[in-house]
Protein backbone atom coordinates (compact mmCIF):
# COMPACT_ATOMS: atom_id res chain seq x y z
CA UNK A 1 77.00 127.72 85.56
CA UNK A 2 76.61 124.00 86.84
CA UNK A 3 77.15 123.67 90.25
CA UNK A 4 79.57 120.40 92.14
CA UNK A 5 80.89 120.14 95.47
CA UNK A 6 82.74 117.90 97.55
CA UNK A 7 81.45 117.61 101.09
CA UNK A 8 82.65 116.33 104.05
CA UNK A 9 84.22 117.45 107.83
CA UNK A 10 86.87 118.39 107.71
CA UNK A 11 86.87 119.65 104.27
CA UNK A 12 89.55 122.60 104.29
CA UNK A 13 92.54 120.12 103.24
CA UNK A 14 90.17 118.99 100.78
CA UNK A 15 91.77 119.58 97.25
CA UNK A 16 89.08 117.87 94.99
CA UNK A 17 88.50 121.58 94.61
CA UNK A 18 91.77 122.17 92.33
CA UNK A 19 91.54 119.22 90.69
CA UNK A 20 87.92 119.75 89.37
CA UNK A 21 89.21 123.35 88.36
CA UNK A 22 91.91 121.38 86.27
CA UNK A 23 89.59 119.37 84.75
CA UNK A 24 86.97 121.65 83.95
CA UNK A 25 89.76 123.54 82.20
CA UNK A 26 91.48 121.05 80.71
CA UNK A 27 88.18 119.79 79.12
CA UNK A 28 86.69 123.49 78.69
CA UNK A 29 83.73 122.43 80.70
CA UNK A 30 81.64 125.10 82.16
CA UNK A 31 81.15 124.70 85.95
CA UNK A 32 82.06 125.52 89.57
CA UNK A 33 83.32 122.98 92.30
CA UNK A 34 83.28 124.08 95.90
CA UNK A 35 84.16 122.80 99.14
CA UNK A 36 81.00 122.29 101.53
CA UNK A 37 81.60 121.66 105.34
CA UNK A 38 79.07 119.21 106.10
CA UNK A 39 77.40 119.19 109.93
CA UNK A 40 77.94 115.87 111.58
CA UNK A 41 74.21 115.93 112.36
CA UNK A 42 72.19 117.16 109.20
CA UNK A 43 74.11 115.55 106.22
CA UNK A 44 70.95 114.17 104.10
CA UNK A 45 69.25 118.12 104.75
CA UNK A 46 73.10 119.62 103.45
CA UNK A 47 73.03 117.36 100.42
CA UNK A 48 69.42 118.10 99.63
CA UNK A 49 69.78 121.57 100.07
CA UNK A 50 72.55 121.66 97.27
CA UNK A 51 70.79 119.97 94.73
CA UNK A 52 67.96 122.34 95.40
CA UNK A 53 69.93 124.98 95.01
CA UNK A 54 71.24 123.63 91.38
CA UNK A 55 73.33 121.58 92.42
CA UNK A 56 74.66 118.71 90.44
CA UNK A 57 76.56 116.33 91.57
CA UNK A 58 78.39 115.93 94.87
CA UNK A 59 81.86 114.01 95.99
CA UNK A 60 81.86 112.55 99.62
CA UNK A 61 84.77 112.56 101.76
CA UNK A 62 85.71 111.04 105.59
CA UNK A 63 82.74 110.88 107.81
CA UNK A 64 80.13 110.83 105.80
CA UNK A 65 80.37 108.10 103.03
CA UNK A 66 78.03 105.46 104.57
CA UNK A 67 75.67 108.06 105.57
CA UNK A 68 75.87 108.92 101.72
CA UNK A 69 75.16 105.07 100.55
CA UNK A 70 72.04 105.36 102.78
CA UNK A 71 70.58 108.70 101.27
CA UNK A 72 71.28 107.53 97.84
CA UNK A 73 67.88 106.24 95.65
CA UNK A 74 69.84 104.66 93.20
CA UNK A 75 73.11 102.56 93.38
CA UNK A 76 75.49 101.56 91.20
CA UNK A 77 77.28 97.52 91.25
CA UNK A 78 80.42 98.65 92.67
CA UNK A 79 78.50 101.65 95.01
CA UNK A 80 76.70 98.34 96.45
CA UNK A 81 79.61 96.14 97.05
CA UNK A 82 81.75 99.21 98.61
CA UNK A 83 79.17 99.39 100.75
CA UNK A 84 79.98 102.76 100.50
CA UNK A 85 79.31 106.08 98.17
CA UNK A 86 81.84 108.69 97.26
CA UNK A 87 79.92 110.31 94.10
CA UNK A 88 76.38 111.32 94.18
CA UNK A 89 74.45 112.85 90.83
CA UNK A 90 70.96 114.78 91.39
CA UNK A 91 69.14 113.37 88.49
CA UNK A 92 65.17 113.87 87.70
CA UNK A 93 64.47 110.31 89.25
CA UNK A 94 66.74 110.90 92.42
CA UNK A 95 69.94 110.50 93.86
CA UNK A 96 71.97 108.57 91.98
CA UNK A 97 75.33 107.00 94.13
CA UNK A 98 78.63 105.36 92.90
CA UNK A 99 82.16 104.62 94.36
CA UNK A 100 85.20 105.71 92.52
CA UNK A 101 87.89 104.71 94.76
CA UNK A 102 88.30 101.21 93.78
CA UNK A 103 88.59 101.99 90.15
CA UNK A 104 90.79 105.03 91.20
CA UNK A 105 93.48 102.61 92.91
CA UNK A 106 93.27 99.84 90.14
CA UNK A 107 94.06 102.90 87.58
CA UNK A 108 96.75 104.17 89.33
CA UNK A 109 98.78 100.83 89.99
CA UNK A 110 98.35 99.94 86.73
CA UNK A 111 98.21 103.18 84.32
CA UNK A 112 100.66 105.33 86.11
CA UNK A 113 103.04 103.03 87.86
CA UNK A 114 102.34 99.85 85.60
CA UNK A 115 102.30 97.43 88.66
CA UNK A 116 100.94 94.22 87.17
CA UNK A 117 97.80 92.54 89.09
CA UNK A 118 96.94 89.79 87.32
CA UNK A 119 97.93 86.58 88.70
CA UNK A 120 99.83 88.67 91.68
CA UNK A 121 100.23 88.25 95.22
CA UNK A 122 98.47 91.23 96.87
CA UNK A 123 98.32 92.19 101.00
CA UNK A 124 95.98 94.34 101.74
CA UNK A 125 96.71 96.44 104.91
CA UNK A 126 93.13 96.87 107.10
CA UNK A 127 89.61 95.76 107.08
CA UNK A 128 88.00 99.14 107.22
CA UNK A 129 85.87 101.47 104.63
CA UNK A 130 89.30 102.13 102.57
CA UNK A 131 89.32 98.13 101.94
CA UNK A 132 85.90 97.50 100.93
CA UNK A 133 85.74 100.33 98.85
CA UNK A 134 88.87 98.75 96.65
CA UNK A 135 87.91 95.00 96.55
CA UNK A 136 85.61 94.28 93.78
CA UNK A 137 87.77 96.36 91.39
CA UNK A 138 90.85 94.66 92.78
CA UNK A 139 89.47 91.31 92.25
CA UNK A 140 87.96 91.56 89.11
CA UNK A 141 92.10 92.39 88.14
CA UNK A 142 92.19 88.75 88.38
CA UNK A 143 95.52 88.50 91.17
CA UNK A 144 96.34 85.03 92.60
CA UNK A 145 95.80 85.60 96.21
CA UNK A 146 94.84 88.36 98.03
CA UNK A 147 95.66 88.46 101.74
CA UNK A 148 93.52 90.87 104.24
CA UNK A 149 95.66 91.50 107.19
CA UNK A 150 94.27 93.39 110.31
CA UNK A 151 94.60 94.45 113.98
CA UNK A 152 91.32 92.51 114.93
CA UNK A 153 91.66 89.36 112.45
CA UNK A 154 87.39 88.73 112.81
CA UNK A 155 87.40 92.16 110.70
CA UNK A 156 89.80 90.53 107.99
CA UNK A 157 87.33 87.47 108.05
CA UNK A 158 84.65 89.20 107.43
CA UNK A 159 85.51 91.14 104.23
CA UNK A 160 86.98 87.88 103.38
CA UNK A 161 83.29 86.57 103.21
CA UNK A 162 81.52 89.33 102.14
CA UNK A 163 83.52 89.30 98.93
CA UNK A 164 84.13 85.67 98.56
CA UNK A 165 81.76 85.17 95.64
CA UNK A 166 83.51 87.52 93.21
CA UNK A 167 86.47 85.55 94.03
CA UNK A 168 86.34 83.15 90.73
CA UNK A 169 90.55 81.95 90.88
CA UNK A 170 91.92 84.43 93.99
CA UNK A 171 92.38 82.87 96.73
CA UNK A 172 91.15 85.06 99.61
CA UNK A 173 92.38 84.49 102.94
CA UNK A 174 91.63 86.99 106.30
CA UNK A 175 94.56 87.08 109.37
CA UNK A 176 95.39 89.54 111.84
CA UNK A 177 98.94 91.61 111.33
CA UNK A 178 100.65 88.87 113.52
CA UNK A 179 99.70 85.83 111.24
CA UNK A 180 100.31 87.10 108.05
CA UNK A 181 103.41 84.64 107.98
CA UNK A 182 106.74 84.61 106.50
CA UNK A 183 105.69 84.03 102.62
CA UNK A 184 106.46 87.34 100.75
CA UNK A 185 103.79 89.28 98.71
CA UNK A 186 104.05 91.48 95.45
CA UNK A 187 102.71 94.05 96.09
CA UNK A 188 101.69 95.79 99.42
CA UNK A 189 98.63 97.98 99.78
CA UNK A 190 98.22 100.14 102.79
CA UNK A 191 94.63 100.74 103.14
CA UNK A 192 95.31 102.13 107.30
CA UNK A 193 95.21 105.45 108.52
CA UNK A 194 98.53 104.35 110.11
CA UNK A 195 100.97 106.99 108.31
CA UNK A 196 98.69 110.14 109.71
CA UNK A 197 99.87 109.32 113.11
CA UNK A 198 103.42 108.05 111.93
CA UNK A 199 103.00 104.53 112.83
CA UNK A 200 103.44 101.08 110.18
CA UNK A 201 100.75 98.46 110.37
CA UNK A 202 103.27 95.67 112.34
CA UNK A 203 103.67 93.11 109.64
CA UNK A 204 106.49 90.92 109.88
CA UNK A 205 109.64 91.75 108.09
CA UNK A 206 109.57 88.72 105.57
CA UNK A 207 106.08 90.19 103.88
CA UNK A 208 108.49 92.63 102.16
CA UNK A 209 110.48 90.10 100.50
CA UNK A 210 110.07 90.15 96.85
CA UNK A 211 107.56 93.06 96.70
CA UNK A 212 107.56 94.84 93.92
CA UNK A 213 105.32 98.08 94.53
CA UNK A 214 104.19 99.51 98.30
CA UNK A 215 101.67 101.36 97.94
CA UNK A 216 100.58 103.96 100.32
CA UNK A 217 96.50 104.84 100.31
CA UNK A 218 97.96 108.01 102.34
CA UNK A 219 99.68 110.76 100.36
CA UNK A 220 101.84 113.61 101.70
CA UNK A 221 104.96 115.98 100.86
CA UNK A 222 107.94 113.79 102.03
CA UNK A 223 107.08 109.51 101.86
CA UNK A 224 105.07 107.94 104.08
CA UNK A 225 105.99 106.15 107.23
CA UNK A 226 104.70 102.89 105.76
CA UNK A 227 106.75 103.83 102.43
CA UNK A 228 109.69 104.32 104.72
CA UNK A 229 109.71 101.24 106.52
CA UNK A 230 108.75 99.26 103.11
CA UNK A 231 111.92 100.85 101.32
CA UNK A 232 114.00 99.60 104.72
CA UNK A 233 112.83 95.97 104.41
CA UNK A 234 113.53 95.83 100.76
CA UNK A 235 110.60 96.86 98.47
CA UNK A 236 111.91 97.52 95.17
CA UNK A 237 109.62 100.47 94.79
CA UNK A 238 106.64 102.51 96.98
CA UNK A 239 104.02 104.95 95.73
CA UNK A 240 101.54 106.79 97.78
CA UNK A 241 97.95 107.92 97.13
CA UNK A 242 98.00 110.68 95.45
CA UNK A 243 97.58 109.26 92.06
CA UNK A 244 94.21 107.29 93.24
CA UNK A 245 93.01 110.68 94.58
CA UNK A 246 93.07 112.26 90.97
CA UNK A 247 92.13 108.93 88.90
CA UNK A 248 88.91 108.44 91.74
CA UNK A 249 87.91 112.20 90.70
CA UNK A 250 88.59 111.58 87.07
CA UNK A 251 86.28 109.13 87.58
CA UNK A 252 83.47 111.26 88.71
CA UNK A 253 84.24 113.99 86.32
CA UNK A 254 83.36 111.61 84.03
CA UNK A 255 80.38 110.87 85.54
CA UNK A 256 79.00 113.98 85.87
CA UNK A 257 80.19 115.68 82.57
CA UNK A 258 80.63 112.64 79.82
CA UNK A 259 84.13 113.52 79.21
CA UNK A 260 87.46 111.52 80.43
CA UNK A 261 90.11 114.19 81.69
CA UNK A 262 93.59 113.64 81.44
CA UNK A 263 95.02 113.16 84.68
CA UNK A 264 99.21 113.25 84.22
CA UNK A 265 98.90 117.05 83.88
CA UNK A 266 96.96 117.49 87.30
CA UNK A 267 98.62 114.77 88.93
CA UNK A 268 102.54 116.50 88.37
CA UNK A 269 100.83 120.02 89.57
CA UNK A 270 99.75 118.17 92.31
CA UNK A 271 103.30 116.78 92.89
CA UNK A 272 104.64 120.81 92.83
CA UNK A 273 102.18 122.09 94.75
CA UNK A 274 103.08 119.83 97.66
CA UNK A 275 106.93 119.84 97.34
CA UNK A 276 106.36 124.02 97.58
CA UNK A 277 104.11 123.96 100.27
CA UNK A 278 101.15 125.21 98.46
């Protein structure tokens, strides 16, 4: 029986664990997939031990991404512009690392909510991990313009230059909340923490005009704050994360195992499970 675990702190929300049972069903693999509460001091000795232990491939979760990039031997392109690693895979010549959020987001805005991208206006809500983890699969979409708005604006500028060379035709511009200005965007991405302490990144009003899909990086039972306030100011339709959360595990399923699970099926049990309270 072949061993994968998700690990992070906390980790008891975590449900990577029912989705990896889904797909190992779905797909009639053979394995396990546990939940492992990593120690904010001893992450690298945690990870070790469970590849010594048969381990074979690990997700990452919130605190301990970077601290995964850093352990990893091996990285993969989009692992090294993330910055970032979400997936690792004990292999004989190491630890291999990748990121699957970016392509996790990209497949849900465009495979299960068919939001176009290409040649789009895109805002991109924060500067942080969440951001940098998304923008090399968001540029290599191919949108028009991508704005990075953020409390501290020096953060948005940064980002701004560390992915400038991918940039090819999107324009890339960095501004804090206040100076995104009164042009109107297509789609909205909220890549803040904002919604898990019921507060909206303070954009102005006219940001919302004409968008077409708010999207929500945060995923819950009822819609978001930032969905909320997005459906008040005239967003024609909002989405949260959910969908990313199953397509960025599909991702490493694939990975690990060789085999692409179908993700509607686990997504809508997802959906239930929520509404119920489960």
């Amino acid at each position: 029986m072949e061993r994968y675990a998700v690990i992070g702190n906390p980790i008891a929300h975590s449900k990577s664990p029912r989705i990896h049972a889904a797909f190992a069903e779905q797909t009639g693999q053979v394995m396990t997939y546990e939940a492992v509460l990593g120690p904010e001091e001893g992450f690298a000795d945690t990870v070790r031990a469970f590849a010594a232990s048969g381990g074979r491939g690990m997700n990452v979760t919130v605190p301990f991404k970077l601290q995964a990039y850093d352990l990893a031997d091996q990285l993969s392109e989009r692992a090294q512009a993330a910055g970032a690693v979400n997936t690792l895979s004990f292999r004989a010549d190491g630890i291999h690392g990748d990121n699957t959020d970016g392509v996790g987001l990209i497949r849900d805005l465009q495979d299960n909510l068919c939001c176009a991208l290409q040649g789009s206006r895109v805002l991109l809500l924060g500067a942080g991990g969440a951001s940098r983890g998304v923008m090399q699969p968001l540029l290599a979409t191919r949108p028009a313009s991508i704005t990075i708005a953020n409390r501290t604006a020096s953060r948005a500028d940064e980002l701004v230059e560390r992915f400038r060379p991918l940039c090819e035709a999107t324009v890339l511009r960095g501004c804090g909340f206040d100076a995104v200005g009164d042009e109107g965007f297509d789609v909205i991405i909220n890549a803040t923490s904002a919604s898990l302490s019921s507060e909206v990144p303070p954009i102005p009003p006219q940001a919302y005009s004409g968008c077409q899909l708010a999207y929500d990086m945060m995923y819950g039972a009822r819609p978001t704050p930032f969905m909320l306030e997005a459906s008040d100011r005239g967003a024609a339709r909002t989405a949260d994360g959910l969908g990313m959360l199953v397509e960025q595990a599909a991702e490493s399923f694939d990975i690990w195992r060789g085999i692409r699970p179908k993700t509607g099926p686990v997504l809508a049990m997802l959906r239930t499970q929520l509404a119920t309270g489960r």
